[in-house]
Protein backbone atom coordinates (compact mmCIF):
# COMPACT_ATOMS: atom_id res chain seq x y z
CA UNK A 1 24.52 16.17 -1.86
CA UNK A 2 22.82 12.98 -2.11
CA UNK A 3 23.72 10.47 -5.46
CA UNK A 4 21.27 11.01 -8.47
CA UNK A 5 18.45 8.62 -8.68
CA UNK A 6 19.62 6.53 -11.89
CA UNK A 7 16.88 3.64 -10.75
CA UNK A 8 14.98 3.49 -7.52
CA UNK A 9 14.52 4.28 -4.05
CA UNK A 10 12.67 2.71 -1.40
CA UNK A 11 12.21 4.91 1.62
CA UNK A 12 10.57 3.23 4.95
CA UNK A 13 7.78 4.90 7.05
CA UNK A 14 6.71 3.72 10.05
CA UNK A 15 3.37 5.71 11.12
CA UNK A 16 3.81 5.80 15.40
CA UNK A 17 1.13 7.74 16.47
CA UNK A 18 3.24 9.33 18.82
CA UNK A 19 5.19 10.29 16.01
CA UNK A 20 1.79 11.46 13.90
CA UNK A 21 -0.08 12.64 16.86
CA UNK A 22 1.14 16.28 17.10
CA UNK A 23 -0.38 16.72 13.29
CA UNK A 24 -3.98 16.88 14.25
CA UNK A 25 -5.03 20.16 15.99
CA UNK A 26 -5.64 20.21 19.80
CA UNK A 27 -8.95 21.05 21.02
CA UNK A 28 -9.86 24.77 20.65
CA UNK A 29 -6.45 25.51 18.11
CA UNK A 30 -7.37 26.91 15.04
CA UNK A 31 -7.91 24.63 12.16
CA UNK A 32 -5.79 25.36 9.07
CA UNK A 33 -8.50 24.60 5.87
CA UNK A 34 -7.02 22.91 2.72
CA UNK A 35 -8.87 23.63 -0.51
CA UNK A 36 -8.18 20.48 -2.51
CA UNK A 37 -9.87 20.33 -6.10
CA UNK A 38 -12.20 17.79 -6.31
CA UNK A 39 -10.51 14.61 -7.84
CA UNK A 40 -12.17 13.23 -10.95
CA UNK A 41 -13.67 9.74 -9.99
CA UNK A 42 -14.26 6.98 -13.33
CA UNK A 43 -15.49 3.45 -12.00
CA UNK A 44 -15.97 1.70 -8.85
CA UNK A 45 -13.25 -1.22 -7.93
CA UNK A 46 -14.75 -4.57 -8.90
CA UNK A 47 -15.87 -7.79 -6.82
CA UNK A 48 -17.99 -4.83 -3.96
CA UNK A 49 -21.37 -6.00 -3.16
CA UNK A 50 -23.77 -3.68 -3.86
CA UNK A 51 -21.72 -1.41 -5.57
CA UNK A 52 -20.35 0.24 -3.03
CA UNK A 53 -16.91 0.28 -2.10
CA UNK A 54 -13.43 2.43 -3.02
CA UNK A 55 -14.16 3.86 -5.77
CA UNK A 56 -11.26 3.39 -8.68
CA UNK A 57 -9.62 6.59 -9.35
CA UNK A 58 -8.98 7.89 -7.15
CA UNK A 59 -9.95 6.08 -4.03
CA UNK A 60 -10.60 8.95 -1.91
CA UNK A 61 -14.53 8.85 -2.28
CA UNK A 62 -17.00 6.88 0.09
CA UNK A 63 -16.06 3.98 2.17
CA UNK A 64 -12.18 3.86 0.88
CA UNK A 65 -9.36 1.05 2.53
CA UNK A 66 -8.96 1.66 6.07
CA UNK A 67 -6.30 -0.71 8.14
CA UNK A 68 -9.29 -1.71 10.29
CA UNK A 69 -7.17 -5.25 11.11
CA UNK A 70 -4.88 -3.11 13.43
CA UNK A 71 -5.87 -0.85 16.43
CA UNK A 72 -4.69 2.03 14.34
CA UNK A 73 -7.18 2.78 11.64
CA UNK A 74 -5.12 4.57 9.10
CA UNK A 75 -7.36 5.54 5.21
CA UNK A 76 -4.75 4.77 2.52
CA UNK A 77 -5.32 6.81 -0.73
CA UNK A 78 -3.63 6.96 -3.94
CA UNK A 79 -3.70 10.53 -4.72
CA UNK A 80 0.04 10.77 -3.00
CA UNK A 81 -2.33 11.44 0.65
CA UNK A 82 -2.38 9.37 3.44
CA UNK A 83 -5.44 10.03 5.61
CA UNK A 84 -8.98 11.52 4.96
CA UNK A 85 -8.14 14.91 3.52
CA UNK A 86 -11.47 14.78 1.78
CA UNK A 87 -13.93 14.71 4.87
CA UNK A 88 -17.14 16.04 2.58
CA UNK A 89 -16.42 12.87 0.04
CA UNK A 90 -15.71 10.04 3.02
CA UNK A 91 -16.55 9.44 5.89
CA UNK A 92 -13.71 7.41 6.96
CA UNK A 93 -11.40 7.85 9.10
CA UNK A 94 -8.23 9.72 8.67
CA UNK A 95 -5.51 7.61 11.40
CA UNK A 96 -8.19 6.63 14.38
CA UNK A 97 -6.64 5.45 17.74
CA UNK A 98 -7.39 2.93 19.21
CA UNK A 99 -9.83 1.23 16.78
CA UNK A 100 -13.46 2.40 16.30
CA UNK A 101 -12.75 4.71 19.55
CA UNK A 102 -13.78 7.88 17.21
CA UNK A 103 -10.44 9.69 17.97
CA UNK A 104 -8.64 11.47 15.48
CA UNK A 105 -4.39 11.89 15.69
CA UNK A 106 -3.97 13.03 12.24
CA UNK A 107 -5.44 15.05 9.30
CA UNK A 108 -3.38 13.70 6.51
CA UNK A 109 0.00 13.45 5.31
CA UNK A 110 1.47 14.25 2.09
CA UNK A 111 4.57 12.58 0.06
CA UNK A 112 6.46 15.17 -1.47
CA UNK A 113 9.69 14.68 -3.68
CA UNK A 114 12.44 17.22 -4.90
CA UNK A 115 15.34 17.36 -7.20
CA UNK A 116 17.63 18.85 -9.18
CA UNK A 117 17.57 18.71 -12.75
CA UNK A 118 21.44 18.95 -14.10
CA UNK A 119 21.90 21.33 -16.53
CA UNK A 120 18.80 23.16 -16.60
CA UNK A 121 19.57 27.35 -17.11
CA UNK A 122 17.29 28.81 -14.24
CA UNK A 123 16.47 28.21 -11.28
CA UNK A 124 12.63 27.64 -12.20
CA UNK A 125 14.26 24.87 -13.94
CA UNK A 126 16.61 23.82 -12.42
CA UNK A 127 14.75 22.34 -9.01
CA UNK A 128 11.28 20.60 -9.07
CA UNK A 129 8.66 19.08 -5.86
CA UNK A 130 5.99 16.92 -7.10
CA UNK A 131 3.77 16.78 -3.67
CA UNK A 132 0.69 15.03 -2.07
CA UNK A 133 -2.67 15.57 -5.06
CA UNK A 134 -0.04 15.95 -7.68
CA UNK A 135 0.52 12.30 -7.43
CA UNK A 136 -1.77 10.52 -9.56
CA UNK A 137 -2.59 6.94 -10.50
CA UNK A 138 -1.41 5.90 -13.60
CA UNK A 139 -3.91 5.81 -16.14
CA UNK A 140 -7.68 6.28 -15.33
CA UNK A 141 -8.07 2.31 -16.34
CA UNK A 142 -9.81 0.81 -13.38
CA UNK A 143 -7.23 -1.58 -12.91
CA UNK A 144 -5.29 0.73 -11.77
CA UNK A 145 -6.21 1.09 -7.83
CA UNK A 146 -5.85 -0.26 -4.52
CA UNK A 147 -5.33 -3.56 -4.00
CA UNK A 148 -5.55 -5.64 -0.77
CA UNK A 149 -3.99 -9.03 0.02
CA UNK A 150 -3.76 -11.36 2.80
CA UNK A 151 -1.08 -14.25 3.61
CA UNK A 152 -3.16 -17.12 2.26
CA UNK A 153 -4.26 -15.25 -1.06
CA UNK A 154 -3.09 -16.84 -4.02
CA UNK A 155 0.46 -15.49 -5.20
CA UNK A 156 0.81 -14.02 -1.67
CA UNK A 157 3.38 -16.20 -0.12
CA UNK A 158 6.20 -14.36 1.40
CA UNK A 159 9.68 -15.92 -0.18
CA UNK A 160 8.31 -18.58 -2.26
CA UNK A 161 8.26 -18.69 -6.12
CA UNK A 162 4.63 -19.05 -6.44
CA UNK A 163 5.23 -19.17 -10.08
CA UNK A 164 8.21 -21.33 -10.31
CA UNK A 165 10.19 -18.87 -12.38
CA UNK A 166 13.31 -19.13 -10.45
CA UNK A 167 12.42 -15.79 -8.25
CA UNK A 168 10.16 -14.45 -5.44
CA UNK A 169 8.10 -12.34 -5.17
CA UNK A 170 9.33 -10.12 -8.01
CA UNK A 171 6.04 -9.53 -8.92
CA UNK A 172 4.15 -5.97 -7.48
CA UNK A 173 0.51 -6.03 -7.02
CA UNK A 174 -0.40 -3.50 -9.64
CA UNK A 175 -3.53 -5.50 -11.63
CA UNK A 176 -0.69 -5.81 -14.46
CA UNK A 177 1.49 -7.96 -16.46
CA UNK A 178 4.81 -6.68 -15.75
CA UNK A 179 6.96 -9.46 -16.87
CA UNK A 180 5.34 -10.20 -20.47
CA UNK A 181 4.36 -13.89 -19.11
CA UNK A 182 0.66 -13.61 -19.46
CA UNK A 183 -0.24 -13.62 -15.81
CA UNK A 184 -1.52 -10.88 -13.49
CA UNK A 185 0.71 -10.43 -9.84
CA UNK A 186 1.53 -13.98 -9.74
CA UNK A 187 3.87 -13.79 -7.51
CA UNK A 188 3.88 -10.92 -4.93
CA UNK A 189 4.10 -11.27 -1.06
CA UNK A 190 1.54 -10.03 1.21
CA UNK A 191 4.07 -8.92 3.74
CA UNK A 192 1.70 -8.34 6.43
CA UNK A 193 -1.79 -9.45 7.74
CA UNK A 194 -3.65 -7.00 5.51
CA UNK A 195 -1.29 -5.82 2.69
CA UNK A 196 -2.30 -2.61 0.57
CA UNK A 197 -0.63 -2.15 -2.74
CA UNK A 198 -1.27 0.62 -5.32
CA UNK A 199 1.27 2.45 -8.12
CA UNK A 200 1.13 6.24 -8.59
CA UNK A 201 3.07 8.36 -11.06
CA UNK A 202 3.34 12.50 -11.23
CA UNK A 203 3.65 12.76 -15.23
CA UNK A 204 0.06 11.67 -15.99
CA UNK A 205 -2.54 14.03 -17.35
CA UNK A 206 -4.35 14.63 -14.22
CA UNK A 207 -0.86 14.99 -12.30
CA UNK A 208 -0.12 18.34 -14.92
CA UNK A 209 -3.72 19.74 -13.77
CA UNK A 210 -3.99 18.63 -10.62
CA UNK A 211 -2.62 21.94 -8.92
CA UNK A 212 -4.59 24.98 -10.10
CA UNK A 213 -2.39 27.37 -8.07
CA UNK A 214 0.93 26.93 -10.46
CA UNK A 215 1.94 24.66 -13.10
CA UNK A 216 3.23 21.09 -12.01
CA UNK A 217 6.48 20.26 -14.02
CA UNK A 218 6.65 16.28 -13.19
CA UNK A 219 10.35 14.26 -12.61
CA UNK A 220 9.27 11.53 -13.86
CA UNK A 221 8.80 9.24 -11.13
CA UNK A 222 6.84 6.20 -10.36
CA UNK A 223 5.78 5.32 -6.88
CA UNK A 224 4.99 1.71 -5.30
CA UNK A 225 3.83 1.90 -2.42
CA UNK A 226 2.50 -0.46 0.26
CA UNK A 227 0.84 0.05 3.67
CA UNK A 228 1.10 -2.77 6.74
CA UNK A 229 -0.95 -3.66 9.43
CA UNK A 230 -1.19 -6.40 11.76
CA UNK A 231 -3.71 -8.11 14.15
CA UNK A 232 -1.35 -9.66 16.61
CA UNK A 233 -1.23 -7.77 19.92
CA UNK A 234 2.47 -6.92 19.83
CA UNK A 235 2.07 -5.07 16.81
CA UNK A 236 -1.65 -3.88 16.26
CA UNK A 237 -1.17 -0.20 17.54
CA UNK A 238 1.07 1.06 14.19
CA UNK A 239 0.74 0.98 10.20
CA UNK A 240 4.07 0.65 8.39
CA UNK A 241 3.85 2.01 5.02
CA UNK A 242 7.35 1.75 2.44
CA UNK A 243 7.45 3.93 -0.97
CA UNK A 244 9.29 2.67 -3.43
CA UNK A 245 10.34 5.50 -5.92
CA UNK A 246 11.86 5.20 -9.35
CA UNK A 247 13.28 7.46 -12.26
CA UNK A 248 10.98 5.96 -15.02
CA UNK A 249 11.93 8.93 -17.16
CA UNK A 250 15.30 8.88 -19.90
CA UNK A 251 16.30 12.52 -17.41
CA UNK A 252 18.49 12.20 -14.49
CA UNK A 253 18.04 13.36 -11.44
CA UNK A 254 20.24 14.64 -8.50
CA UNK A 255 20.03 15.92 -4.86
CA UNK A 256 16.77 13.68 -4.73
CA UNK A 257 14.92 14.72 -1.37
């Protein structure tokens, strides 16, 4: 049995393709079909030229983030999918290897999370999965979405207090003011050579609907998640992605999974 989640967890992923590869049908295997509700969309993510670009909430629609500065072009999303899962709304591309090469090794993936709740009287109650669409961002304010930052971006240094607070990097890239000091991701690190950063939580109002085939009973958890790549040879042909998951709820959890 693992410990309860009092606080957080942060659990590493490291997307190998030769890992993610056997996800995406062969040639002439049958296709499975996954009938996703459409997500609502409010607002397009500011500072695109044009107006076109990710779209706010959620960012599955039209040209989305893609980690085009590695060889493995992998769409991020924050509807708790990694991937293009929505093919008729995008045509990006879902984990392409190597580069612009057109070929697919993966469909999508899905983060799903279960626990036990102590004390509940039934086992309806008693054990809960909040999975992949029933992830949500967490309001429909377009601040929050995906954000993207590079080493040389102001409050991006890795391990230095850009805001001469006394820490580093304590600040997450979330468009918000966590600490109550005015200022908006002062001090975050872009950890990689393009860094994406986006929050999602599975007790908002679109995370109870979000499932029409049974009702979603959220844990009350907020993700952070960020996604890696890298131009430099050595280490172009993967996307690390880490998921940092905490009880924001006043319920504890055990047997998190």
């Amino acid at each position: 049995m693992s410990p309860p989640l009092g606080r957080r967890a942060r659990v590493p992923l490291l997307a190998l393709l030769a890992v993610a590869a056997w996800l995406w049908p062969r040639p002439g295997a049958a296709r499975v079909t996954f009938e996703f509700p459409q997500p609502a969309v409010e607002g397009r993510a500011p500072g695109r030229p044009n107006g076109i670009g990710p779209q706010a909430v959620p960012d599955v629609r039209g040209p989305g983030h893609v980690t085009t500065t590695s060889r493995v072009w992998l769409k991020a999303t924050n509807l708790g999918i990694m991937g293009n899962a929505y093919p008729s709304l995008s045509s990006d591309p879902s984990a392409q290897w190597p580069g612009s090469s057109g070929v697919e090794h993966l469909f999508y993936w899905g983060l799903w999370v279960g626990a036990a709740i102590p004390g509940a009287r039934s086992p309806g109650e008693r054990y809960l999965v909040t999975s992949s669409i029933e992830w949500r961002p967490p309001s429909l304010d377009p601040a929050d979405r995906i954000y993207e930052s590079r080493p040389g971006d102001a409050g991006a240094l890795r391990w230095v207090d850009d805001d001469h607070d006394g820490k580093y990097d304590e600040d997450f890239q979330n468009g918000r003011d966590d600490d109550g000091d005015g200022l908006v991701d002062e001090d975050h690190a872009a950890e990689s050579d393009r860094t994406f950063s986006f929050e999602m939580r599975d007790d908002t109002e679109q995370s109870l609907y979000a499932n029409p085939s049974e009702p979603h009973r959220p844990l009350g958890l907020r993700v952070r998640q960020k996604v890696e790549s890298f131009e430099a040879k050595e280490a172009s042909d993967f996307v690390g992605t880490t998921y940092e998951i905490t009880n924001v709820s006043t319920q504890p959890l055990d047997s998190v999974y």
